[in-house]
Protein backbone atom coordinates (compact mmCIF):
# COMPACT_ATOMS: atom_id res chain seq x y z
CA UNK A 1 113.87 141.07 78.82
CA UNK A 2 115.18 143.14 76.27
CA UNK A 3 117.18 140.86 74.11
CA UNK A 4 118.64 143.62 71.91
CA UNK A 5 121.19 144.67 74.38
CA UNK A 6 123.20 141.17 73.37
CA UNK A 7 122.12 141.62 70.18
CA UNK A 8 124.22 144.55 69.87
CA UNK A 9 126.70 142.81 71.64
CA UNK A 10 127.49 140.43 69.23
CA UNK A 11 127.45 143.07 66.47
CA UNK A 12 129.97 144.57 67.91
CA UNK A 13 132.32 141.45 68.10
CA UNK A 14 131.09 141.19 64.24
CA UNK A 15 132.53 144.45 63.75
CA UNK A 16 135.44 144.29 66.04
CA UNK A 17 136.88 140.43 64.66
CA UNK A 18 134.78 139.33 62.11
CA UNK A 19 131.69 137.39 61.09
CA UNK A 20 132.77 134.14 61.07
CA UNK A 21 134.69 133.89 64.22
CA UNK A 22 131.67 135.83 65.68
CA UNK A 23 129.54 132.87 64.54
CA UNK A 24 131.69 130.16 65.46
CA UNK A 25 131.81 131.02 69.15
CA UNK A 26 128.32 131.65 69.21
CA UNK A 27 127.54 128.31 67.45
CA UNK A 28 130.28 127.09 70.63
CA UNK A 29 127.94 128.66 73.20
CA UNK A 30 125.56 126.53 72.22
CA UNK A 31 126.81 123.48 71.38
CA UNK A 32 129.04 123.25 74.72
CA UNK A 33 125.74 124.50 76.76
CA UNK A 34 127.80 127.34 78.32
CA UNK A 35 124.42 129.54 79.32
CA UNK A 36 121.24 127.91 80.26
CA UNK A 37 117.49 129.06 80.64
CA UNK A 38 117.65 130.71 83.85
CA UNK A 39 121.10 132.91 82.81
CA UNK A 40 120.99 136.48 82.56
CA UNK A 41 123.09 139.08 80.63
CA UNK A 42 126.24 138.73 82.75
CA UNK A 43 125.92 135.16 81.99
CA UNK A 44 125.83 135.46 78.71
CA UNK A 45 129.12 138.04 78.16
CA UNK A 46 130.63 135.31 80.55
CA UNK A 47 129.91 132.29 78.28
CA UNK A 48 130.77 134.70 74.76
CA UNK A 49 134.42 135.15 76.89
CA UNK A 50 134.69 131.35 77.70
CA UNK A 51 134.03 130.56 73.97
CA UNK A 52 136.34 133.04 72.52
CA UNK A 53 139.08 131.48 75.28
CA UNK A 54 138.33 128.21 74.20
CA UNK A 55 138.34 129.05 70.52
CA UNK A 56 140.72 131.94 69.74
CA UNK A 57 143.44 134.09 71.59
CA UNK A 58 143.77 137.68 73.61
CA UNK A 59 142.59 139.51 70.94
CA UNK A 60 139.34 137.66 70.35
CA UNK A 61 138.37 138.06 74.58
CA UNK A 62 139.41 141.22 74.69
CA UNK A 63 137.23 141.97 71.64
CA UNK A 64 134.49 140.55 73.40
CA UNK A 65 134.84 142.11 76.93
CA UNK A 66 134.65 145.43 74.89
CA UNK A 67 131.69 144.70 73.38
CA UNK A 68 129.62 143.89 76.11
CA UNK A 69 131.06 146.43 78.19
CA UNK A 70 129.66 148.84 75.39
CA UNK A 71 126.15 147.80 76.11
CA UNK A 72 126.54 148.11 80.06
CA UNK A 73 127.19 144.49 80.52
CA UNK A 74 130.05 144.39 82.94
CA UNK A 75 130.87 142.05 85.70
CA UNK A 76 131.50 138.50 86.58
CA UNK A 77 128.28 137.75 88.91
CA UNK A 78 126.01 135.88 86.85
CA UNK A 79 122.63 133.45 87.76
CA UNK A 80 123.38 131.42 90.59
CA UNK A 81 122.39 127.40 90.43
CA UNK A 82 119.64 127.56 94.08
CA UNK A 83 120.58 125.80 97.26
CA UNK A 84 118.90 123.00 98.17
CA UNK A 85 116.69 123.48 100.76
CA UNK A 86 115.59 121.72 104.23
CA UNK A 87 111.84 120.52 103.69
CA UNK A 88 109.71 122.16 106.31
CA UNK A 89 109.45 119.93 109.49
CA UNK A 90 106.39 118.90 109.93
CA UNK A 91 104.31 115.79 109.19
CA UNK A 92 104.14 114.34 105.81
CA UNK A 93 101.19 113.03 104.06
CA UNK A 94 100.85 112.36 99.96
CA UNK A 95 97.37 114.32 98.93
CA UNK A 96 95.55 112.18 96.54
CA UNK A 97 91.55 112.16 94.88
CA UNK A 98 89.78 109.04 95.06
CA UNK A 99 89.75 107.23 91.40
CA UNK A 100 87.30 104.62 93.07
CA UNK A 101 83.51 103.87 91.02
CA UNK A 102 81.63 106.47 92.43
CA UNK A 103 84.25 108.52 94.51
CA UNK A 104 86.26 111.67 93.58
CA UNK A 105 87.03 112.72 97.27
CA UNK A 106 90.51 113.91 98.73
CA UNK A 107 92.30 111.50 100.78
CA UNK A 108 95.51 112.03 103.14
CA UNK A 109 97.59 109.12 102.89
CA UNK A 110 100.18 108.45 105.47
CA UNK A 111 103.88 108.10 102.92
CA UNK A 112 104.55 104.68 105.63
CA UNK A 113 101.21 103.27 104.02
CA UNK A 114 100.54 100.13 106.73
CA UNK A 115 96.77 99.96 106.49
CA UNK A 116 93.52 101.85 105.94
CA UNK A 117 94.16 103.56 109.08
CA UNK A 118 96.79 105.45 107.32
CA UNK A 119 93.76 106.92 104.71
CA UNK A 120 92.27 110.04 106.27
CA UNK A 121 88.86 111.22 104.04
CA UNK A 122 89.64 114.94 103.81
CA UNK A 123 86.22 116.00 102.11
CA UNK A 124 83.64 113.51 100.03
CA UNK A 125 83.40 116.89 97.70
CA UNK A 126 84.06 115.42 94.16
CA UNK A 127 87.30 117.33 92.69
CA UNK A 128 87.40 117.92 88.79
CA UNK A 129 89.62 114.76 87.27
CA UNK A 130 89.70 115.61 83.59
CA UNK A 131 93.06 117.41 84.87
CA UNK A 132 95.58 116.33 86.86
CA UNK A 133 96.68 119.53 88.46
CA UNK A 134 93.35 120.65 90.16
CA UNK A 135 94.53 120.58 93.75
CA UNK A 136 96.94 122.99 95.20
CA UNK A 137 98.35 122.81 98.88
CA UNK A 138 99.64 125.57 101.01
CA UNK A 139 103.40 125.77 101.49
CA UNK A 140 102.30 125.09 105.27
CA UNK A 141 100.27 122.39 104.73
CA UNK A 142 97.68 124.33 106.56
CA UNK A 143 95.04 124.13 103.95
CA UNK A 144 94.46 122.65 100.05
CA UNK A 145 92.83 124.66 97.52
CA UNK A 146 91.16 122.78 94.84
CA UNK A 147 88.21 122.61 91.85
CA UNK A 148 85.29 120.71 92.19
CA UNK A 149 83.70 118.66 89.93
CA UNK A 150 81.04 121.27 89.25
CA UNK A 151 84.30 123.47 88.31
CA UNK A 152 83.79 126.10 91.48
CA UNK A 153 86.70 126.76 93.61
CA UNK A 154 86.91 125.53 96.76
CA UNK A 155 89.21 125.70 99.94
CA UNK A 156 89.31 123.46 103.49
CA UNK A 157 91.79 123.47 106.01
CA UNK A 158 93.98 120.56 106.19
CA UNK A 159 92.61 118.92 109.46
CA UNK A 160 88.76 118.95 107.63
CA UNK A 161 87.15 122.17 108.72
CA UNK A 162 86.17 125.14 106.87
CA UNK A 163 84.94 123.88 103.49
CA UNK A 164 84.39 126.74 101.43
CA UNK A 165 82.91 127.81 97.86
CA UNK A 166 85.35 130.65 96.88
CA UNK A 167 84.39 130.98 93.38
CA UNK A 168 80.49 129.41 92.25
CA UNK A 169 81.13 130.38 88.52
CA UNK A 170 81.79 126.88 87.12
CA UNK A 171 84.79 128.12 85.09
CA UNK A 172 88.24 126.75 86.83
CA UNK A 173 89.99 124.05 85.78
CA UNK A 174 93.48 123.96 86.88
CA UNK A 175 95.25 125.63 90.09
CA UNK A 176 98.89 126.15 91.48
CA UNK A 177 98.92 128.83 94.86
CA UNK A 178 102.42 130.29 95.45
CA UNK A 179 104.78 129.25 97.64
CA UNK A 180 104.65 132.54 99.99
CA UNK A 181 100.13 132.57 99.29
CA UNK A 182 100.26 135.77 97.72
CA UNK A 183 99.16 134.87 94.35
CA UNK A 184 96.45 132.06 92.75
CA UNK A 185 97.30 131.02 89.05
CA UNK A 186 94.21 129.04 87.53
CA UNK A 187 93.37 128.52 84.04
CA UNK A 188 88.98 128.19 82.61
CA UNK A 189 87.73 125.15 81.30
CA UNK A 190 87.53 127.45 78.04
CA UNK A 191 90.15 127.83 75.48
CA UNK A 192 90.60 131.14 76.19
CA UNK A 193 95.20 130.60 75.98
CA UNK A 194 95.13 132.91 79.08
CA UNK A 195 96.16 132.25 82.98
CA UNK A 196 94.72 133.96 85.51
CA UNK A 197 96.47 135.30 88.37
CA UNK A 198 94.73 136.54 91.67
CA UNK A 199 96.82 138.87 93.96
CA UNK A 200 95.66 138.40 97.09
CA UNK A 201 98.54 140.43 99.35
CA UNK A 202 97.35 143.38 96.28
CA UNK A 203 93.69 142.21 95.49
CA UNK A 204 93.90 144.95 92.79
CA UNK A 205 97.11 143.65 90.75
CA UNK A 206 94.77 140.48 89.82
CA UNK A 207 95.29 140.57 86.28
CA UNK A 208 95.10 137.81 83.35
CA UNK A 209 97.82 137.38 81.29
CA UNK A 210 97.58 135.97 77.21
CA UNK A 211 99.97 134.03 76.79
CA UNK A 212 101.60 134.36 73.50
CA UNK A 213 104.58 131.91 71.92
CA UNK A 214 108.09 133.19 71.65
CA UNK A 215 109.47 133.62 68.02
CA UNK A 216 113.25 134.02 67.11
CA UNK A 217 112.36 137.82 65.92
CA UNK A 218 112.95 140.40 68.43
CA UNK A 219 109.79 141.33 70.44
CA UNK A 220 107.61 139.15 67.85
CA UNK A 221 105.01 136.38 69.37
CA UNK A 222 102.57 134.21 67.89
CA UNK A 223 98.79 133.84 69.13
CA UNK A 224 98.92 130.03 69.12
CA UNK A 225 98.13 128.56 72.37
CA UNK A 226 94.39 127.54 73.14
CA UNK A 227 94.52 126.98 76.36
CA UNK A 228 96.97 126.08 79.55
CA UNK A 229 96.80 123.19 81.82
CA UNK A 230 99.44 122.18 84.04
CA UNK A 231 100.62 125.08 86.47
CA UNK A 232 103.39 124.99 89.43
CA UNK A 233 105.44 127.87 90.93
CA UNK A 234 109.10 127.93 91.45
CA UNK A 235 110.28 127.79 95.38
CA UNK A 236 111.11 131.44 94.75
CA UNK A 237 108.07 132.26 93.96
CA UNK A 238 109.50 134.45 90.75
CA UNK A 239 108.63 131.58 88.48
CA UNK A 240 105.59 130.21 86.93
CA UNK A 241 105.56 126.93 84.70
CA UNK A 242 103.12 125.75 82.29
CA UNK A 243 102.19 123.80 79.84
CA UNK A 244 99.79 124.88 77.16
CA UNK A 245 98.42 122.87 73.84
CA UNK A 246 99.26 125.03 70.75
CA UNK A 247 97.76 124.88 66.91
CA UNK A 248 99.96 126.11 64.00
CA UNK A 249 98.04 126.81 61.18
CA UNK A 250 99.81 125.09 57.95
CA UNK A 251 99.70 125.48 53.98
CA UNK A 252 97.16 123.25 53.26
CA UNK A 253 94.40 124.46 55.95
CA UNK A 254 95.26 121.98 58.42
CA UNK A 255 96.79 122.54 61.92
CA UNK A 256 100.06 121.47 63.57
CA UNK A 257 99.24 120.59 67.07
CA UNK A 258 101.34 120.06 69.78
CA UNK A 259 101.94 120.40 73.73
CA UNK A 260 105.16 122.31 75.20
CA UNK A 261 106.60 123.16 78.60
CA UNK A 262 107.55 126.89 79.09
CA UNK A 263 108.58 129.20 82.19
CA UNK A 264 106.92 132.40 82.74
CA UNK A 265 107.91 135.62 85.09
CA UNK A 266 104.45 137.05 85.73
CA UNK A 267 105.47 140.33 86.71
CA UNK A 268 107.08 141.27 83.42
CA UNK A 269 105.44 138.49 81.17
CA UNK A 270 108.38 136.92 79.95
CA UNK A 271 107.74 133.50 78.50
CA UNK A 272 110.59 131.29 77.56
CA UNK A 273 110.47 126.71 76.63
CA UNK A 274 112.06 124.56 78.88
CA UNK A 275 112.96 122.81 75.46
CA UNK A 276 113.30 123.13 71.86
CA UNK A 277 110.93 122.05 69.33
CA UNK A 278 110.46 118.36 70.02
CA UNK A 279 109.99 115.70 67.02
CA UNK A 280 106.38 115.59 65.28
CA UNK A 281 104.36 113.52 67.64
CA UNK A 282 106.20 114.03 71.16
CA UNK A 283 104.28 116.15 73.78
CA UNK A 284 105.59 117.76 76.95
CA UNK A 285 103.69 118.27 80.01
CA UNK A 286 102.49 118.47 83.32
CA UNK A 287 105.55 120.13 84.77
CA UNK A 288 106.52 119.96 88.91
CA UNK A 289 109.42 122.05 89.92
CA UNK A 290 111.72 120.51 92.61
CA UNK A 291 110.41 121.96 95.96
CA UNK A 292 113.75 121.41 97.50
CA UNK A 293 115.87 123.49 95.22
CA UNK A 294 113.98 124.94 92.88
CA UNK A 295 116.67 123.10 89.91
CA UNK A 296 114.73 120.56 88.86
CA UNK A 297 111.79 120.05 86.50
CA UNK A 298 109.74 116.56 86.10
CA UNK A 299 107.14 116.01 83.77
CA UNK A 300 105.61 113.72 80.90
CA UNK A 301 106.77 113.01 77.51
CA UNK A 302 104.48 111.07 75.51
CA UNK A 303 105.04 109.82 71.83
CA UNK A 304 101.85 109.09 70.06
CA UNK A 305 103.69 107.44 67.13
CA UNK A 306 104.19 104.44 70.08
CA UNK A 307 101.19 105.53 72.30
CA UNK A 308 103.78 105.37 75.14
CA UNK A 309 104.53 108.12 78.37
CA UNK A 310 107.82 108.55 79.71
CA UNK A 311 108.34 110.75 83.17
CA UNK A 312 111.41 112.89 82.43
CA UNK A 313 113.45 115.31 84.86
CA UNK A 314 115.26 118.41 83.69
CA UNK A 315 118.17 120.13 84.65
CA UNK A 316 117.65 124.03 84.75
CA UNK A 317 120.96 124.55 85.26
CA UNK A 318 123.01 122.46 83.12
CA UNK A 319 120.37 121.57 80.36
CA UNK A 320 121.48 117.64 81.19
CA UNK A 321 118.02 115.43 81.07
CA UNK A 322 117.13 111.83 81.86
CA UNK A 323 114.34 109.45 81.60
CA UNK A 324 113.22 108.37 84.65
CA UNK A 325 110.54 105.68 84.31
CA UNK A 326 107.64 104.50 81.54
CA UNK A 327 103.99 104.56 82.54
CA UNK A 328 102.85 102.89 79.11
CA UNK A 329 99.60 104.64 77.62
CA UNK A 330 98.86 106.56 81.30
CA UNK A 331 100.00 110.38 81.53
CA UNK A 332 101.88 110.51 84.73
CA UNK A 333 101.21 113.71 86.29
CA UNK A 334 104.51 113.40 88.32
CA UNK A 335 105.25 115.96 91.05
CA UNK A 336 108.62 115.61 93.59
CA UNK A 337 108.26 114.94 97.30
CA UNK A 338 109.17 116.94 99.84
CA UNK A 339 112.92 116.39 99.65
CA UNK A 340 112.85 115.92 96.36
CA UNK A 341 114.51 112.33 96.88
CA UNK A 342 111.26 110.67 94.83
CA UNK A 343 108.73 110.88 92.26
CA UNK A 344 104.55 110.10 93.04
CA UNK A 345 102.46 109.59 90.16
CA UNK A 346 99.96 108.25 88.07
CA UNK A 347 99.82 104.56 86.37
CA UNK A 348 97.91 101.74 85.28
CA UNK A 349 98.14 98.56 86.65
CA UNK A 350 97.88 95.29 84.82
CA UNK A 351 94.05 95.03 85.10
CA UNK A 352 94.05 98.72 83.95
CA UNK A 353 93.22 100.47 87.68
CA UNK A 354 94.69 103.53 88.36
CA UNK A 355 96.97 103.62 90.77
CA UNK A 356 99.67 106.27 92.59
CA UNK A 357 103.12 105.18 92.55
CA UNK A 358 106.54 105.82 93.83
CA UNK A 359 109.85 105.96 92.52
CA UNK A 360 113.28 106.73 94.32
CA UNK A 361 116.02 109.08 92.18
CA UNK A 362 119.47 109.61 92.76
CA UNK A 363 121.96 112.37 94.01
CA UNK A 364 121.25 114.03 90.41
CA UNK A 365 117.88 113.73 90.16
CA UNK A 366 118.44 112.44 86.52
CA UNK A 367 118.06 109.02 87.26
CA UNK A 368 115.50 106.34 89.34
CA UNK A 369 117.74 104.91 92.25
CA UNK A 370 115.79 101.50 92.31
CA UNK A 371 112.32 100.42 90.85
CA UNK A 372 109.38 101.71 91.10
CA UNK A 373 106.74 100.64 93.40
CA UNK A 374 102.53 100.71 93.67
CA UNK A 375 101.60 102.74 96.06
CA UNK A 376 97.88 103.10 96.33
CA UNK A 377 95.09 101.29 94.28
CA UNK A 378 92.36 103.43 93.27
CA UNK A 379 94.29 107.11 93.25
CA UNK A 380 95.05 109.85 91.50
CA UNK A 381 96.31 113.25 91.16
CA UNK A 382 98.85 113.01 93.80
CA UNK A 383 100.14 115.45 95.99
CA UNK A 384 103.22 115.35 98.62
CA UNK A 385 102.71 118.29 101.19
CA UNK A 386 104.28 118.91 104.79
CA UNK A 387 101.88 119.79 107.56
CA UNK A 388 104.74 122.48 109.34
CA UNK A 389 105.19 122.55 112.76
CA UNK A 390 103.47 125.25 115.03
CA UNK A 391 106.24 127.79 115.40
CA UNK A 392 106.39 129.74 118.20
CA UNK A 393 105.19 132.17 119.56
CA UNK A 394 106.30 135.60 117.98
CA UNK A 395 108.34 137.92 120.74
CA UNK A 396 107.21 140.95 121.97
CA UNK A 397 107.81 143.72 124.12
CA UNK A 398 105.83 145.93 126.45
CA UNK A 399 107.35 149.08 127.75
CA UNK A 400 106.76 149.47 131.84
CA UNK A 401 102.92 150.63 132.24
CA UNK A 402 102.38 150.35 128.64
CA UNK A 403 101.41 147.64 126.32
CA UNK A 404 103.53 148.38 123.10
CA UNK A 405 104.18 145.61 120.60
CA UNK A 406 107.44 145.39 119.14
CA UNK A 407 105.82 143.55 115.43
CA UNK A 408 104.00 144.81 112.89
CA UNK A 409 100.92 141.97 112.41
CA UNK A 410 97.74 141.13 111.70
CA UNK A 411 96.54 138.82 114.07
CA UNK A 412 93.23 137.60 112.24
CA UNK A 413 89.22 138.01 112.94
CA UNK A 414 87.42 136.03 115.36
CA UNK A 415 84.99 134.43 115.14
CA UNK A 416 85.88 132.85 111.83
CA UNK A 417 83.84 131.52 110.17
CA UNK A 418 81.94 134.37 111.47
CA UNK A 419 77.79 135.82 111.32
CA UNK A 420 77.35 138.55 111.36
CA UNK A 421 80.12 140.08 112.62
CA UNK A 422 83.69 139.49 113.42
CA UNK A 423 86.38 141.38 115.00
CA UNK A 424 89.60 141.65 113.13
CA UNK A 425 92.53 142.74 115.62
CA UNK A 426 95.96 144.37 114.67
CA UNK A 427 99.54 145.70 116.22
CA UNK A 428 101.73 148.15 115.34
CA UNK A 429 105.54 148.69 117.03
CA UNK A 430 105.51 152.41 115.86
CA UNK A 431 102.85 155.01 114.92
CA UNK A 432 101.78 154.59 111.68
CA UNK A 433 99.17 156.06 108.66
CA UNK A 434 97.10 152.47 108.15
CA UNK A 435 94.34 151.38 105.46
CA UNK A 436 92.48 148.25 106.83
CA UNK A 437 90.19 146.37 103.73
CA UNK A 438 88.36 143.85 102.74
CA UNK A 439 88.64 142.65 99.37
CA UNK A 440 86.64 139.34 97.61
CA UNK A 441 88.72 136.07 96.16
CA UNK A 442 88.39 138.13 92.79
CA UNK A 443 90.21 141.13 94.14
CA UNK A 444 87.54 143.70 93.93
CA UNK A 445 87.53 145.87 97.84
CA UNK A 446 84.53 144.93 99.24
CA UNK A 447 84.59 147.82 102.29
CA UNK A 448 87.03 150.09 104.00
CA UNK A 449 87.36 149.83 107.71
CA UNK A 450 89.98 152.06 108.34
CA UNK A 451 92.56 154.91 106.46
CA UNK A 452 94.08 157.18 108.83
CA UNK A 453 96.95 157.31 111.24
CA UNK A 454 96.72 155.15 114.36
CA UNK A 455 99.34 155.18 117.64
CA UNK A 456 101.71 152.34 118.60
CA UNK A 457 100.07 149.26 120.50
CA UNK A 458 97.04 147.14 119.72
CA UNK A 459 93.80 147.56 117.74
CA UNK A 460 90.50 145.87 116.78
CA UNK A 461 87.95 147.09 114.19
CA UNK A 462 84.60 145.23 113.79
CA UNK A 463 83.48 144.16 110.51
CA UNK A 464 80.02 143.36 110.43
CA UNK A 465 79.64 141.89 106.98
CA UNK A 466 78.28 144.76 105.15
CA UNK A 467 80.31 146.68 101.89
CA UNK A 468 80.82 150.28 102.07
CA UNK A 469 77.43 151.03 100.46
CA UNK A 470 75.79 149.58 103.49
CA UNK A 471 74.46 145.93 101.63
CA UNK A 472 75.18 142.40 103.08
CA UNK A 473 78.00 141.08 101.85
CA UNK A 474 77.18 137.81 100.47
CA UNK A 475 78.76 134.16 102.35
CA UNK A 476 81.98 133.33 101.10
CA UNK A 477 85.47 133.99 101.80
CA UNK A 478 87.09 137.04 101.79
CA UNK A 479 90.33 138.52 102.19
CA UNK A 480 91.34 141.31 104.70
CA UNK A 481 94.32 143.67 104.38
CA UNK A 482 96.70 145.31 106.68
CA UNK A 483 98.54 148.22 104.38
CA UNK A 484 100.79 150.26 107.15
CA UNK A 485 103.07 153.20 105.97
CA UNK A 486 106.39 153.75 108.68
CA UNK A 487 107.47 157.21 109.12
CA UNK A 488 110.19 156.57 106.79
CA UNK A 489 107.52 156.22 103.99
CA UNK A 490 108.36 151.98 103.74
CA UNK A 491 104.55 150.50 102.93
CA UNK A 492 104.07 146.82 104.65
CA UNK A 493 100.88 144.27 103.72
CA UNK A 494 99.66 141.92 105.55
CA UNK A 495 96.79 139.40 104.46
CA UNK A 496 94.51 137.47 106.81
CA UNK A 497 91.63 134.92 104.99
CA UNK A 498 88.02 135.11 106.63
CA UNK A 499 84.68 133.49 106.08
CA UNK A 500 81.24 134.80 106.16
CA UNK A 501 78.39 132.43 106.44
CA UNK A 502 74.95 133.50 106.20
């Protein structure tokens, strides 16, 4: 965002009324909260009017509707606070790696916990615990992507099959897939102050991104984070947070360290802190946005002056916080469930075992609604996800004597997992110019199957496993895509996952 458009804004109310009336309604803007992170520039000439109201007369407003309207900010439609949404139906489960001696598998507990009948052993495959945000689930539910303890990337469908290494290069650390499965954020075990984001709808938009500390000069960031951790994507999908651990070199040779909570818009690299500054010794992280409504953030502050954690929520939309629970010493690694009506985390219990608990919060979100309550002995780094319901069955339409769809899809490969072939299958409603690929987890195309025009109805195209040179492809998973251009020159993707087993 290009923050000099306001800027000049606000000179011209300097020029138009004065400096110090300027100053007091911006100092009111602030101090009465009247614009919060997520508001844009419409939001901001709204909350300059509302302070010059509040503060001054006719002239004053009318100075300021002037000003902005100078700059090309006109209008009354600013951000607007999300809906809350209706979790996905489906069958609920709390995703959660083993913190038993000896055992670092992925469980499915049952949120009614009865008995041991109600733990499911997902996969015995020990996940990486020196973070708490190494497992990512599916919007569906259909399948959890996480690290391993050997720090490769791994997927497996949510009912146990299909185990797969989709990275071997012992680098990952932390994950968070996008709501809509497009894109992968991850972050190395190396403090390398980077995130990595893997486009898998446009393999070749995968792209790392440095991530650089806002300053109050104009286009001026600092190189001061080491390295991210804690990752999760807004509902929307627009938004990435993050936490990341920061060093500030000081006068005397030392370094001021510290960790913060900030938002980032990956497509135009915009970073932005949930909060101010905090006082010397308080750290923020492991952020979870509300999957309900997208308003909401939880996550940990911990004061080392009193070795003590709090789990906090956040209001995006009227800057209002509250505490929500302590977990002593333990970080928390909170996340919302599917409603957002409670918090699962981490905690220790008296005899110092880790355990996953539960805690109910009010209408606001701002506050517990009871006490909190143990859920599960021996867990960690949990993980509320939906199975969803199998929708049905996608209409279509076949004109008399022919068999014309009336979608545009991908239907998939089968077999999958295949070797040493599989045959991927495709519809199109209209004639169409299409470009059928395969591309690696990494984003690099792998072979081209088709690129040419094709008729109206249904396709297949055999992939045998090899890349365009004519060399095996090696096992893993890999990505195919549908890219169809309409006569009207509107481009469509669609992305189907595959595994190759040798």
């Amino acid at each position: 965002l290009n923050s000099g458009i306001p800027n000049r804004a606000c000179f011209l109310i300097a020029e138009a009324i004065g400096r110090e009336r300027t100053e007091r309604i911006y100092y009111h803007i602030l101090a009465s909260r009247l614009i919060n992170q997520r508001g844009n520039f419409v939001d901001m000439r709204n909350a300059a009017i509302q302070a010059a109201t509040e503060l001054y007369g006719a002239d004053e407003v009318a100075a300021v509707e002037a000003a902005f309207a100078a700059v090309g900010i006109v209008g009354d439609e600013g951000y607007q606070p999300p809906e809350r949404r209706v979790p996905v139906p489906g069958e609920e489960w709390i995703l959660v790696v083993s913190a038993q001696s000896g055992d670092r598998g992925l469980y499915l507990v049952k949120p009614d916990l009865q008995s041991n009948d109600d733990i499911v052993l997902l996969t015995p495959t020990p996940v990486y615990d020196r973070t708490g945000n190494s497992v990512t689930v599916a919007a569906d539910g259909s399948f959890v992507l996480f690290v391993d303890a050997a720090n490769n990337l791994r997927v497996i469908n949510v009912d146990g099959t299909d185990e797969t290494v989709l990275s071997s290069t012992r680098e990952w650390a932390s994950i968070s897939l996008s709501p809509d499965g497009r894109q992968l954020a991850a972050t190395t075990v190396f403090e390398d102050g980077t995130i990595v984001l893997f486009d898998f709808e446009n393999p070749e938009q995968s792209r790392t991104i440095e991530l650089k500390r806002p300053t109050t000069q104009q286009g001026v960031t600092t190189s001061v984070v080491l390295f991210a951790d804690a990752l999760d994507w807004d509902p929307s999908g627009e938004f990435l947070i993050y936490d990341a651990f920061n060093a500030i070199p000081t006068a005397t040779g030392d370094s001021l360290s510290f960790w913060d909570v900030n938002l980032l818009e990956p497509d135009k690299g915009f970073i932005v802190p949930l909060l101010p500054p905090q006082a010397e010794g308080v750290q923020l992280g492991n952020p979870t946005i509300a999957r309900a409504s997208g308003r909401h953030v939880v996550f940990d502050r911990f004061d080392s002056s009193v070795d003590s954690n709090e789990v906090w929520v956040f209001d995006l939309v009227t800057g209002d916080a509250g505490a929500i629970v302590s977990t002593g010493p333990a970080i928390a690694f909170p996340t919302f469930s599917a409603d957002d009506s409670e918090l699962v985390y981490e905690r220790r219990d008296r005899t110092g075992r880790t355990v996953v608990a539960r805690i109910a919060l009010d209408e606001s979100r701002l506050q517990a609604a009871g006490d909190e309550r143990e859920f599960l002995v021996g867990a960690q780094i949990p993980n509320w996800l939906v199975i969803a319901e199998e929708p049905p069955d996608p209409a279509t339409s076949v004109e008399e004597g022919g068999a014309t769809p009336a979608t545009f899809e991908l239907l998939g490969a089968h077999p999958n997992p295949f070797n040493p072939a599989t045959t991927i299958r495709f519809q199109l409603a209209t004639a169409a110019m299409v470009e059928l690929s395969i591309f690696d987890v990494r984003g690099t195309q792998v072979a081209q199957l088709i690129r040419g025009d094709r008729p109206a109805g249904q396709h297949a195209v055999i992939w045998g496993g090899r890349d365009d040179g004519g060399r095996e492809a090696a096992s893993g998973v890999y990505l195919v895509r549908l890219r169809v251009r309409a006569a009207g020159g509107r481009v469509q993707d669609r992305t189907h996952r595959m595994t190759l087993i040798r």
